[in-house]
N, C-alpha and C. Protein backbone atom coordinates (compact mmCIF):
# COMPACT_ATOMS: atom_id res chain seq x y z
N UNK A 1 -12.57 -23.18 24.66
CA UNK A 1 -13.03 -21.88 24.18
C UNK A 1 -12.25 -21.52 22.92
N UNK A 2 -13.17 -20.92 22.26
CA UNK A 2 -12.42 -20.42 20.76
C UNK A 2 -12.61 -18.93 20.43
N UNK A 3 -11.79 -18.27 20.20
CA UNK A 3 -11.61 -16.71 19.81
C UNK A 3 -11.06 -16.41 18.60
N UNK A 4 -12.16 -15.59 17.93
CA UNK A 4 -11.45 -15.09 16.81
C UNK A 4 -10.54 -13.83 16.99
N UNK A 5 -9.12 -13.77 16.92
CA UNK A 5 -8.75 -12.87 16.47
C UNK A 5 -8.49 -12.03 15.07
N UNK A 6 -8.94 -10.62 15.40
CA UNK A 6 -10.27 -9.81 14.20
C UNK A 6 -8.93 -8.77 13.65
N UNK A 7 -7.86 -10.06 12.88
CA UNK A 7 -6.93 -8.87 12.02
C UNK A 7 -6.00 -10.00 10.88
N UNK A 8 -5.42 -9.33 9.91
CA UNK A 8 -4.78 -10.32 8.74
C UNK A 8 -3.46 -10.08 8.67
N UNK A 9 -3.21 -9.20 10.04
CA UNK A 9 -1.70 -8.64 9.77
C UNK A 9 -0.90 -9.82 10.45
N UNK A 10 -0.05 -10.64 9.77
CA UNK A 10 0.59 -11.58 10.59
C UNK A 10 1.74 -11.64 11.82
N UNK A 11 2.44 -10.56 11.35
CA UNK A 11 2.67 -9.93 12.68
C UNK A 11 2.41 -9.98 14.24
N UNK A 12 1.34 -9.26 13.92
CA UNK A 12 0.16 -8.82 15.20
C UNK A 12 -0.51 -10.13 15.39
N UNK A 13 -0.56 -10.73 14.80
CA UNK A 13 -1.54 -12.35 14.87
C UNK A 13 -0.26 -12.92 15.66
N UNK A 14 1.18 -13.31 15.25
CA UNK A 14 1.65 -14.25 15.90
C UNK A 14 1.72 -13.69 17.40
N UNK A 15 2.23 -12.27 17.55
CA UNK A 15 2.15 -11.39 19.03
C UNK A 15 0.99 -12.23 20.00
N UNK A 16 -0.12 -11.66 19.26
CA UNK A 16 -1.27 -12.16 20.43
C UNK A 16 -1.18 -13.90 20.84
N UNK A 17 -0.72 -14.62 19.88
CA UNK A 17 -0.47 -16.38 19.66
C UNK A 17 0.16 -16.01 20.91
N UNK A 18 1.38 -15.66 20.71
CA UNK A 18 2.57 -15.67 21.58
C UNK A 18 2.22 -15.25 23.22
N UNK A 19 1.24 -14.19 22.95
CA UNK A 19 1.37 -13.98 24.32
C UNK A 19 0.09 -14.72 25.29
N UNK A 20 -0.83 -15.52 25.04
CA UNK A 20 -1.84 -15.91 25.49
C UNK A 20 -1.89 -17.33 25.48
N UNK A 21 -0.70 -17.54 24.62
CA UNK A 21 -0.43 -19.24 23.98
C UNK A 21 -0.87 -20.17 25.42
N UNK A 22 -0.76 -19.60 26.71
CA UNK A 22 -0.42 -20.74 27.60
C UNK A 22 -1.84 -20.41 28.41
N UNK A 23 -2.66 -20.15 27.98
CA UNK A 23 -4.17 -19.89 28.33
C UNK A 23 -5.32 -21.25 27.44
N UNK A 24 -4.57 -21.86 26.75
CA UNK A 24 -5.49 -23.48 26.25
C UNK A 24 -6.83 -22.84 25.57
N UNK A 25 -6.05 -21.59 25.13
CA UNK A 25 -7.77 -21.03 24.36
C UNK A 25 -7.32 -21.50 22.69
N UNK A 26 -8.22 -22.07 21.93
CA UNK A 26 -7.86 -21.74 20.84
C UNK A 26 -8.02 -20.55 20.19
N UNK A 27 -7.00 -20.52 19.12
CA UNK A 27 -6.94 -18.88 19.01
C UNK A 27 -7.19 -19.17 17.55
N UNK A 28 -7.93 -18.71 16.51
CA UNK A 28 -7.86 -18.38 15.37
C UNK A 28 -8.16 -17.08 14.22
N UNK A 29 -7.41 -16.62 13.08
CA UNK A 29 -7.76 -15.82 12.72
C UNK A 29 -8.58 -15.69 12.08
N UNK A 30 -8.76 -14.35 11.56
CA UNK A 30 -9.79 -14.52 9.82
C UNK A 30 -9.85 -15.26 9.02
N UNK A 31 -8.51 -15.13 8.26
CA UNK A 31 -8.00 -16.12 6.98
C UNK A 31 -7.77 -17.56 7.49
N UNK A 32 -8.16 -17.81 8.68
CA UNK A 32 -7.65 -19.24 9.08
C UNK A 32 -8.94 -19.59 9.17
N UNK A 33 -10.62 -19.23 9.30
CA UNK A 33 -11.43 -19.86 9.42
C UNK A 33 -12.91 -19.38 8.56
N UNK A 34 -12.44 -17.98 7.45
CA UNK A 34 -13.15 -17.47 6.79
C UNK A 34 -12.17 -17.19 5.69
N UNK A 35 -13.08 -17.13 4.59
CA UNK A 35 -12.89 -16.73 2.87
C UNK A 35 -13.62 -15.11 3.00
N UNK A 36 -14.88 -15.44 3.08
CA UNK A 36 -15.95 -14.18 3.11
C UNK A 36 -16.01 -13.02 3.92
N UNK A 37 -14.87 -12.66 5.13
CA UNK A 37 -15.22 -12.24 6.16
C UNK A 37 -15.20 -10.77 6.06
N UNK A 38 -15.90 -9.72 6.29
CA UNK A 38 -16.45 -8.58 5.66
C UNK A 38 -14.89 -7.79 6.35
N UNK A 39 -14.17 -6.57 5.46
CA UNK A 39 -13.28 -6.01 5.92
C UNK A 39 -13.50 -4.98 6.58
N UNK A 40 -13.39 -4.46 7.61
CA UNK A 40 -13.94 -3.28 8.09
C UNK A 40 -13.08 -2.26 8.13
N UNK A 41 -13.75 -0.94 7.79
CA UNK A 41 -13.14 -0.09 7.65
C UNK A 41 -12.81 0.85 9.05
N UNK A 42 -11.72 1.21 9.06
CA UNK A 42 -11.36 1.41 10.33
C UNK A 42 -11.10 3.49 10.27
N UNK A 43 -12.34 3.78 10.79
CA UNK A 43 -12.93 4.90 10.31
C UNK A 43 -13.14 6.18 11.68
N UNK A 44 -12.41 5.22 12.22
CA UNK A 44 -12.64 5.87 13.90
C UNK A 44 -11.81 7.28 13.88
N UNK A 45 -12.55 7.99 15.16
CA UNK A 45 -11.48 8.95 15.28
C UNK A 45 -10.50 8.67 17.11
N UNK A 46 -10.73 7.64 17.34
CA UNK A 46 -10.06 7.26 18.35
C UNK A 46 -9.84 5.49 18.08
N UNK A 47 -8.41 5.10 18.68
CA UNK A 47 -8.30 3.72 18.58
C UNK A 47 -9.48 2.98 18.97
N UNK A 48 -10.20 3.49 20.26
CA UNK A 48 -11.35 2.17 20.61
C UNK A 48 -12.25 2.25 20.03
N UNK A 49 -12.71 3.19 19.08
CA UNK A 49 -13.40 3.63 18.39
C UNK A 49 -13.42 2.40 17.09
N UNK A 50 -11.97 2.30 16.80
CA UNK A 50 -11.65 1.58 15.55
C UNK A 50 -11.83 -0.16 16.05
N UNK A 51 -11.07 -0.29 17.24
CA UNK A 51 -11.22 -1.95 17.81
C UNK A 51 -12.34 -2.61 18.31
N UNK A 52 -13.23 -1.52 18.76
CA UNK A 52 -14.60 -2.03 18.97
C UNK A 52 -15.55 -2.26 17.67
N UNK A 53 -14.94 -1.74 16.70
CA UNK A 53 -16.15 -1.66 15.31
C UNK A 53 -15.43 -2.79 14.99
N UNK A 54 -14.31 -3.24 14.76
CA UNK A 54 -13.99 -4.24 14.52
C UNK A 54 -14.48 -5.63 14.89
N UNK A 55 -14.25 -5.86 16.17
CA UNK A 55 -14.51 -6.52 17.31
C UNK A 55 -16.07 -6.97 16.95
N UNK A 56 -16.93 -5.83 17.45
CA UNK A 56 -18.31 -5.86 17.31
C UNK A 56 -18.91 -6.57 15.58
N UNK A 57 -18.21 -6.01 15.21
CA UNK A 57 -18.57 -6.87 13.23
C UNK A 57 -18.28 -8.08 13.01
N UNK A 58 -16.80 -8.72 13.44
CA UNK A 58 -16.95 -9.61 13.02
C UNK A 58 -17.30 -10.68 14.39
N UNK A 59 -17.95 -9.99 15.28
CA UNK A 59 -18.19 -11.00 16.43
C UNK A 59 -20.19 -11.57 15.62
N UNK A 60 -20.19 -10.27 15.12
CA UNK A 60 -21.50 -10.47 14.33
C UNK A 60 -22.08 -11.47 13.01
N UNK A 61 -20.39 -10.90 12.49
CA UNK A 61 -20.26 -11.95 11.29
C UNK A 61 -19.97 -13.79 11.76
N UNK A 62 -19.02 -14.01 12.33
CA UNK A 62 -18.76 -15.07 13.10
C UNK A 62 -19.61 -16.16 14.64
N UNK A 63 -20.14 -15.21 14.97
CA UNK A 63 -20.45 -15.79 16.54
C UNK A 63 -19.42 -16.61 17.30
N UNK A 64 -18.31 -15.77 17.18
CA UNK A 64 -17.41 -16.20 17.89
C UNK A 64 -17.15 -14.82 18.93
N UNK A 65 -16.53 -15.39 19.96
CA UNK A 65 -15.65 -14.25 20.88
C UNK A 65 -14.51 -14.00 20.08
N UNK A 66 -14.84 -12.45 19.90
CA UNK A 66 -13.77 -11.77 18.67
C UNK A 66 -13.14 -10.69 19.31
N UNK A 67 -11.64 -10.67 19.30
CA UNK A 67 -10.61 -9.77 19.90
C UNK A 67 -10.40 -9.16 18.56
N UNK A 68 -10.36 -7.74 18.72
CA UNK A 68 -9.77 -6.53 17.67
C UNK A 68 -9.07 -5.63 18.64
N UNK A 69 -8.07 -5.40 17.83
CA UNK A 69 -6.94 -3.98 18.29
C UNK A 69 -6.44 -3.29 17.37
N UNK A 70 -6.67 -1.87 17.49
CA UNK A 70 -6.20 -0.62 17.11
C UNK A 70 -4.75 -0.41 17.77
N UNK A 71 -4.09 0.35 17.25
CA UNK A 71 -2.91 0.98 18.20
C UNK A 71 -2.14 1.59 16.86
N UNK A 72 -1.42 2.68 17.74
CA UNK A 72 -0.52 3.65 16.81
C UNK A 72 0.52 4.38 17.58
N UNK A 73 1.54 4.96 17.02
CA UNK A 73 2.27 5.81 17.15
C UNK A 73 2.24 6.99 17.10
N UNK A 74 2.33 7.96 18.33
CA UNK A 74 1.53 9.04 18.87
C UNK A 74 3.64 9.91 18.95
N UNK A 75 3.82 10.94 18.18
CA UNK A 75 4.83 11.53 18.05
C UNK A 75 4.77 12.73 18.81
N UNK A 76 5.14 13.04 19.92
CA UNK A 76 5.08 14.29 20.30
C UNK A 76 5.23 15.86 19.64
N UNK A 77 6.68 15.49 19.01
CA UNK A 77 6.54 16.77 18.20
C UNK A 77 5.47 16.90 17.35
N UNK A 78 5.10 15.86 16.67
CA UNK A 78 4.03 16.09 15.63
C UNK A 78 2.70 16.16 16.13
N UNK A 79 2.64 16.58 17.45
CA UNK A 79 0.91 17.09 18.36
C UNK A 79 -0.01 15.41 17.92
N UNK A 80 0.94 14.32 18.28
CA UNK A 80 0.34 13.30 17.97
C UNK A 80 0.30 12.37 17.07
N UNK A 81 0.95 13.49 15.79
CA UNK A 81 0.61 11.90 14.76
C UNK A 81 1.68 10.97 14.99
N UNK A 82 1.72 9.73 14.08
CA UNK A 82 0.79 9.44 13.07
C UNK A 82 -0.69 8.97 13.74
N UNK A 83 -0.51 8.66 15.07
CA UNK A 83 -1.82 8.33 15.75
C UNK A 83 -2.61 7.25 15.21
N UNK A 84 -4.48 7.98 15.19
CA UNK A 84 -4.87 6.51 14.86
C UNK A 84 -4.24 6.20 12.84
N UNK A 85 -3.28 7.37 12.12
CA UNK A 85 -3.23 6.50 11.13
C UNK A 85 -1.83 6.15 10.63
N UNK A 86 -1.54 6.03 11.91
CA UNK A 86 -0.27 4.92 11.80
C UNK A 86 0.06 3.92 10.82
N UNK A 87 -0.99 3.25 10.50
CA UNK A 87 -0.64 2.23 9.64
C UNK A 87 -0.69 2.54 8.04
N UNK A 88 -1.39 3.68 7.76
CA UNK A 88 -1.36 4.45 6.21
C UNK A 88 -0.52 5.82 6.39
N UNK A 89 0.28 5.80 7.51
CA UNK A 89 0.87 7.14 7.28
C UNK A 89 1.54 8.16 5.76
N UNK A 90 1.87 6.88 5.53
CA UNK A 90 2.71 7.17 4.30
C UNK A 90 2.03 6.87 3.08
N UNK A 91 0.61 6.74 3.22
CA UNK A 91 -0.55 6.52 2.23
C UNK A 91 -1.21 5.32 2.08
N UNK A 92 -1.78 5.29 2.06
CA UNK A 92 -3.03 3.82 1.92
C UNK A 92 -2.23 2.84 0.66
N UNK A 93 -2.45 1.27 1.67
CA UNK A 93 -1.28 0.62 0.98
C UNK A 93 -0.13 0.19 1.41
N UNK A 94 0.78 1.59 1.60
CA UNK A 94 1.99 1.28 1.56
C UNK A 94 2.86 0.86 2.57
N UNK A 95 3.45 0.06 2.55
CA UNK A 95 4.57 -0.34 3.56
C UNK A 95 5.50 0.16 5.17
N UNK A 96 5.36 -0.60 5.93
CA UNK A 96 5.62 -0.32 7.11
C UNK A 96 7.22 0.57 6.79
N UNK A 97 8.33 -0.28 6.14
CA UNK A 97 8.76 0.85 5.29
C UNK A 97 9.12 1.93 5.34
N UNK A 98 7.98 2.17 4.44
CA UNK A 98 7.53 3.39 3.90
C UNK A 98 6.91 4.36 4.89
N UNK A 99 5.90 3.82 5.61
CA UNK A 99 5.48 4.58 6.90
C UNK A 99 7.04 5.37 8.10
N UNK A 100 7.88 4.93 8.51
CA UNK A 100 9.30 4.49 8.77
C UNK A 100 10.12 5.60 8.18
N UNK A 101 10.18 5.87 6.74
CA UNK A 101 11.01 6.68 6.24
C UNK A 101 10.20 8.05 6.51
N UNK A 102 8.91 8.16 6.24
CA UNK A 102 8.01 9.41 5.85
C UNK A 102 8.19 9.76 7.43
N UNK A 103 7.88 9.40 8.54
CA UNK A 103 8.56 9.66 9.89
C UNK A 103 9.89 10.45 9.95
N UNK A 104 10.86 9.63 9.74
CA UNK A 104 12.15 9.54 10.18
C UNK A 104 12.67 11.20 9.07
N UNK A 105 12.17 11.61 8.12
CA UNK A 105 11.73 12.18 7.08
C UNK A 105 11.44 13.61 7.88
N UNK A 106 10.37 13.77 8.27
CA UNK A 106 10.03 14.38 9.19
C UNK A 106 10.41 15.00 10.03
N UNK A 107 11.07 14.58 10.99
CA UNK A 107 11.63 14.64 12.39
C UNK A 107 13.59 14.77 12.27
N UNK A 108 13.49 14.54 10.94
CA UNK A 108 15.48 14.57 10.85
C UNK A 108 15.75 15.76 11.53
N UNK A 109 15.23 17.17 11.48
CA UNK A 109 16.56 18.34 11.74
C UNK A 109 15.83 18.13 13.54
N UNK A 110 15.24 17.28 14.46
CA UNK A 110 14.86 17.60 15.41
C UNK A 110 15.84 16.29 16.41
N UNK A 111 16.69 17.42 17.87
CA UNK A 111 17.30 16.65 18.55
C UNK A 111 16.62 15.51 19.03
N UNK A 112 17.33 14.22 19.99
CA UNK A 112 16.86 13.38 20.53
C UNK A 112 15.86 13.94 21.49
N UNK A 113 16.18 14.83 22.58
CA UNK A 113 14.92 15.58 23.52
C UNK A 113 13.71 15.68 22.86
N UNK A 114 13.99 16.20 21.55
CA UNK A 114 12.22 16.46 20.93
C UNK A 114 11.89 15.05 20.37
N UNK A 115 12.17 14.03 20.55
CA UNK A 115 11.45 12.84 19.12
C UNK A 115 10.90 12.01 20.30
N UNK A 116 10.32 12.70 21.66
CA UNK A 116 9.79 11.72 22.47
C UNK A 116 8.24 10.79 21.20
N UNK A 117 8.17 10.14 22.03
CA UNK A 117 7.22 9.17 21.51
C UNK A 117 6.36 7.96 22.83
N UNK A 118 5.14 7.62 21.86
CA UNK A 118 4.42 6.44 22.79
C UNK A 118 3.67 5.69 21.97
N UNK A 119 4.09 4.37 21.99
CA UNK A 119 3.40 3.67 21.17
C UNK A 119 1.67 3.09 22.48
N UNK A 120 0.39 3.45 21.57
CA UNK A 120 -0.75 2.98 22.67
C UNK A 120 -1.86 2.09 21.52
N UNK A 121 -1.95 1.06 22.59
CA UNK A 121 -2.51 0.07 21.84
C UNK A 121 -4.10 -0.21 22.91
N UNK A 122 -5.21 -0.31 22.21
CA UNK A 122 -6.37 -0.73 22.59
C UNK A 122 -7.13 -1.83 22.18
N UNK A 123 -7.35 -2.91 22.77
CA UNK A 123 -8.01 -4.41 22.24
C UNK A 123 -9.30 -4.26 23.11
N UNK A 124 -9.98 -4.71 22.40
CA UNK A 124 -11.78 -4.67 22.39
C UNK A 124 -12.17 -6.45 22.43
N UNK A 125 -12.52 -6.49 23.06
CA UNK A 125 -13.39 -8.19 23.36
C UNK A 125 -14.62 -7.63 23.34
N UNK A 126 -15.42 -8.65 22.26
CA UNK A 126 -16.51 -8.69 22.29
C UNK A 126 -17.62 -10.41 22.21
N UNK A 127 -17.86 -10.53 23.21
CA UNK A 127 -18.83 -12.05 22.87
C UNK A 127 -19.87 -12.15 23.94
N UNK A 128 -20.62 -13.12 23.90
CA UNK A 128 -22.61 -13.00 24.51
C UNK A 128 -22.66 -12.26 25.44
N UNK A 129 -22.86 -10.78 25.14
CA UNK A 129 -23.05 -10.27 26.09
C UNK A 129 -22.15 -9.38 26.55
N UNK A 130 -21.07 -9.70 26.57
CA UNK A 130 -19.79 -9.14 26.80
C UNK A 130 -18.91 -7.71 26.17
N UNK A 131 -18.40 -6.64 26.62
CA UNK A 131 -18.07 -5.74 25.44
C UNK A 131 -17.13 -5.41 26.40
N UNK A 132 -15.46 -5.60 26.34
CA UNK A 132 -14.79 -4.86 27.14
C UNK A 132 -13.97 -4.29 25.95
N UNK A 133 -12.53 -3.18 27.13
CA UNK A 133 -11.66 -2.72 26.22
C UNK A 133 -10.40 -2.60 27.38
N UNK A 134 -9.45 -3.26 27.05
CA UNK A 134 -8.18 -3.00 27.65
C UNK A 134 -7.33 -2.64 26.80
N UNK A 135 -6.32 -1.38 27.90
CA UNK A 135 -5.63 -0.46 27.10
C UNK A 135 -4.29 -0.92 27.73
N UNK A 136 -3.07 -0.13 26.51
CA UNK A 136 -1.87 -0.49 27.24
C UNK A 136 -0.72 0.78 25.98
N UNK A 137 0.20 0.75 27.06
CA UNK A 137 1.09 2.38 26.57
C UNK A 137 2.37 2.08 26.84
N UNK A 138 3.36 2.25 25.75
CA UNK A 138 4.83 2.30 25.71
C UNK A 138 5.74 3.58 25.40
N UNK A 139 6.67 3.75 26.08
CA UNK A 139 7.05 5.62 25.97
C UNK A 139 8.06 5.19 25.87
N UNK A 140 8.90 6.32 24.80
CA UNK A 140 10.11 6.30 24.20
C UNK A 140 10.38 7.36 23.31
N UNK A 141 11.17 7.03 22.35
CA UNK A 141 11.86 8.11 21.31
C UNK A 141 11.75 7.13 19.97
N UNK A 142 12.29 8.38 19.00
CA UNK A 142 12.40 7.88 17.90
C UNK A 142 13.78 7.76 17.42
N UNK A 143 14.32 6.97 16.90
CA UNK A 143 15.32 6.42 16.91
C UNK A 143 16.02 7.60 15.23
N UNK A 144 16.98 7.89 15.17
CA UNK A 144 17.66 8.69 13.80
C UNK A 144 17.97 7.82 13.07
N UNK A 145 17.95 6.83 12.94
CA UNK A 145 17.56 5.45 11.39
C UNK A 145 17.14 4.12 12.10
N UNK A 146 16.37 3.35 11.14
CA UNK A 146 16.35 2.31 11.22
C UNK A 146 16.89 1.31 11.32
N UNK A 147 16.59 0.51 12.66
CA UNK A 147 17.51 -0.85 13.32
C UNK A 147 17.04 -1.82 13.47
N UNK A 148 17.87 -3.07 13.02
CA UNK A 148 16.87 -4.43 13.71
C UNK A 148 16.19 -4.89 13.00
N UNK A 149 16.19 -5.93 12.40
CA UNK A 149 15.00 -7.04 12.15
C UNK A 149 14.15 -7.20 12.57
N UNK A 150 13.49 -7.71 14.02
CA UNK A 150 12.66 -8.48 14.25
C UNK A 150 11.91 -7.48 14.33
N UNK A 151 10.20 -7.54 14.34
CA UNK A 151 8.76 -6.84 14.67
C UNK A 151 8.68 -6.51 13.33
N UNK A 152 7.57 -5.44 13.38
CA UNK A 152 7.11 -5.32 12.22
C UNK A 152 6.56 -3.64 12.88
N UNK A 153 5.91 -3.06 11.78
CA UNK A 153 5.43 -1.55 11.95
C UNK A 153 6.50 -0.55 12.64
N UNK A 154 6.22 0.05 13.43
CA UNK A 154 7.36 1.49 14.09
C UNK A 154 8.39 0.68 14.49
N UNK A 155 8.70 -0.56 14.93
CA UNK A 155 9.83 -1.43 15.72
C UNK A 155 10.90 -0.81 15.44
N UNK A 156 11.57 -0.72 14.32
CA UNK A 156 12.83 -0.63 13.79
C UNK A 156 13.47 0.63 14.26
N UNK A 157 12.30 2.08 14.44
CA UNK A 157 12.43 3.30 15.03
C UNK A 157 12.28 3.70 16.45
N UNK A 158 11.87 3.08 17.00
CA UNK A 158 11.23 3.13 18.48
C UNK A 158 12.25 2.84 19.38
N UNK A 159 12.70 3.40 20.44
CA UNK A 159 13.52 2.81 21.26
C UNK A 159 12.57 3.34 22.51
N UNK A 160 12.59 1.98 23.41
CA UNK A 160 11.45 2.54 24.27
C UNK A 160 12.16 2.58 25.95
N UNK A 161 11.34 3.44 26.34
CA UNK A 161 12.53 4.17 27.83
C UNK A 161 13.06 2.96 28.55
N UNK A 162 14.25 3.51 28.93
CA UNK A 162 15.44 2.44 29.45
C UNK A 162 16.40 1.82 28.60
N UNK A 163 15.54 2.08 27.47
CA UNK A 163 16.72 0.65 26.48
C UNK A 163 17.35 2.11 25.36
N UNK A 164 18.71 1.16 24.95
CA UNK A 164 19.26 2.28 23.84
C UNK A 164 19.49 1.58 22.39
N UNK A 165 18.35 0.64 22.47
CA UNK A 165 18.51 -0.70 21.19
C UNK A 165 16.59 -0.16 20.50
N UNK A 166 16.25 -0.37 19.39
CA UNK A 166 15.35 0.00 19.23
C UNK A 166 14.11 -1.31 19.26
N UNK A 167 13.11 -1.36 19.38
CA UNK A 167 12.17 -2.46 19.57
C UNK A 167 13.17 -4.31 18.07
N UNK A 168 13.08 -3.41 17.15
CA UNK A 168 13.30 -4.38 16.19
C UNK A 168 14.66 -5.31 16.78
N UNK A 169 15.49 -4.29 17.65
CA UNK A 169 16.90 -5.26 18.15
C UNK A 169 16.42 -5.78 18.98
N UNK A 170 15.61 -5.71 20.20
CA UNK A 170 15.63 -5.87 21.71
C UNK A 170 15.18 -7.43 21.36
N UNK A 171 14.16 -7.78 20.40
CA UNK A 171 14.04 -9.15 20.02
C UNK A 171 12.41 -9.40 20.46
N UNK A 172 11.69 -10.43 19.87
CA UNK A 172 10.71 -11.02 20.49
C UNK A 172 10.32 -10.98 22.18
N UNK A 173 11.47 -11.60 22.39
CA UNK A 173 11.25 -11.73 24.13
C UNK A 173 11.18 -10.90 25.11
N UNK A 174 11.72 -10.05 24.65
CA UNK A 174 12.00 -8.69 25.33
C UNK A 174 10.52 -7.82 24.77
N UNK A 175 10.45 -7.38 23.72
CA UNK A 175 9.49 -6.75 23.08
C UNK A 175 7.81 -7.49 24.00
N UNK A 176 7.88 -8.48 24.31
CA UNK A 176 6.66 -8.88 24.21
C UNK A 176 6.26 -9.05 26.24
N UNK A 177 7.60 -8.36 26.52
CA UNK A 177 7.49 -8.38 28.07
C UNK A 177 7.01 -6.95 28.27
N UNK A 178 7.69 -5.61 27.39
CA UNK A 178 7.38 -4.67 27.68
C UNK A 178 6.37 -3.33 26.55
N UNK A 179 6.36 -4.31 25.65
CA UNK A 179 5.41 -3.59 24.61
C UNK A 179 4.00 -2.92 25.29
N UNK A 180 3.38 -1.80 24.52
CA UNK A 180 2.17 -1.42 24.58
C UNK A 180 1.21 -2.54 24.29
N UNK A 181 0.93 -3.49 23.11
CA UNK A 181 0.44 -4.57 23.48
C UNK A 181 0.35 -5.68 24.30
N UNK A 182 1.44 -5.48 24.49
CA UNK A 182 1.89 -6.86 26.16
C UNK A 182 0.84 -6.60 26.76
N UNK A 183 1.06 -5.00 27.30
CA UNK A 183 -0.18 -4.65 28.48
C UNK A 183 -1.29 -4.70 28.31
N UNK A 184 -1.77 -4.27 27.29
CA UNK A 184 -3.42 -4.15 26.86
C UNK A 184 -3.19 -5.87 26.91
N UNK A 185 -2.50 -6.73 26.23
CA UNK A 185 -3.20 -8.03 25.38
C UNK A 185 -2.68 -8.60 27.95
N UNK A 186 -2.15 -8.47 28.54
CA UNK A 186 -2.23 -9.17 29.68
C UNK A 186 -3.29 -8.99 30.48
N UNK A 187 -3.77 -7.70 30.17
CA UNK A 187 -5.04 -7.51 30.75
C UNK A 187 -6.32 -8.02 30.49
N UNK A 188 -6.31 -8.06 29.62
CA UNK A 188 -7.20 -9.29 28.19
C UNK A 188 -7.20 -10.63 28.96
N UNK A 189 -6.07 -11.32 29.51
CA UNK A 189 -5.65 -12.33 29.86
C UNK A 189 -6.10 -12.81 31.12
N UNK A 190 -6.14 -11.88 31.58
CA UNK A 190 -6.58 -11.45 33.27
C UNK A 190 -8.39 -11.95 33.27
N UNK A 191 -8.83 -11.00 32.22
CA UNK A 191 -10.03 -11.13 31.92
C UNK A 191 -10.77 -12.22 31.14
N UNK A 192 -9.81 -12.85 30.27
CA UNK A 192 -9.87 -14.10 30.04
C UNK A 192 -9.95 -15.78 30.79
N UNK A 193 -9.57 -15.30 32.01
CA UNK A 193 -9.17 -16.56 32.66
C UNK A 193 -10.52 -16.44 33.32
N UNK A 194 -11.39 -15.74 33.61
CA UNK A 194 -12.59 -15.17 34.49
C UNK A 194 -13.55 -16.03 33.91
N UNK A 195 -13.23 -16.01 32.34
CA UNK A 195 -14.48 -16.44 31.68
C UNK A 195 -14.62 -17.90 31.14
N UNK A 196 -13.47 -18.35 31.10
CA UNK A 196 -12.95 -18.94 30.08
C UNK A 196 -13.63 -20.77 30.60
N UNK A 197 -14.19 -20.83 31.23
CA UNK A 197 -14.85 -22.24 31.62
C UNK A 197 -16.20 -21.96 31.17
């Protein structure tokens, strides 16, 4: 079986590699099996909103079984944001970064009690016939600067409940046991094995 996964962020591409690797599916992306592949604009006003249009387009464009995921960083004090626009918070374009500072920016004169946080991630499968959506949710805080190397997007700020290291320290291994994607992408997995002959 072959699945397109429906994103160019490399990041998020090796995550899903990583976590499904031992399922004998081949996994490929956009840029790994298309030049032409239409970009979709991610226009939703809810994540599944955004992973199913995804999902659904290029399962259209391709005829492949195509996985898309939305997910964002939902700030309590801020009644939610950056939410679904997490990934342009800091303006269309610009850098995870940059998204990172315009946060941290934000939220400076507010104690640790107020910077609760949840990172929630939604992946959409779509192929013959098929249209699911598994969800998955990580709760935590926001961290008062940036830590850590590894991950990519909110990682560096996020410290998620139990731990006092922020996603970017805790490392790959750790991150990918208890992330908001872990869950959505294991449930995926669950549902994958059902089909997958």
């Amino acid at each position: 079986m072959k699945i397109l996964i429906a994103t160019r962020n490399k990041g998020k591409l090796k995550e899903f590699r990583s976590l499904l690797s031992d399922l004998g599916i081949d996994i490929v992306s956009i840029d790994d099996v298309f030049t032409d592949a239409p970009i979709v604009k991610e226009d939703g006003k809810t994540y599944e909103e955004n992973a199913l249009k995804k999902a659904e387009t290029l399962y259209r464009f391709s005829s492949l079984p195509t996985v898309a995921d939305d997910s964002g960083l939902e700030v309590e004090a801020l009644n939610g944001a950056p939410g679904v626009f997490s990934a342009r918070f800091a303006g269309e374009g610009l850098s995870d970064e940059e998204n990172n500072r315009k946060l941290l920016s934000l939220l400076r004169d507010y104690p640790m009690e107020k910077r609760k946080a949840r990172f929630k991630a939604v992946i959409a499968f779509v192929g013959p016939g098929i249209k699911k959506v598994f969800e998955g949710e990580l709760r935590g805080h926001i961290a008062f600067e940036a830590a850590g190397k590894d991950g990519f997007g909110y990682d560096p700020i996020f410290i998620p409940e139990g731990y006092d290291k922020t996603l970017a320290q805790l490392g790959k291994e750790i991150k990918n046991s208890i992330s908001h994607r872990a869950e959505a992408l294991n449930k995926l997995k669950e549902f994958l094995k059902t089909i997958r002959n």
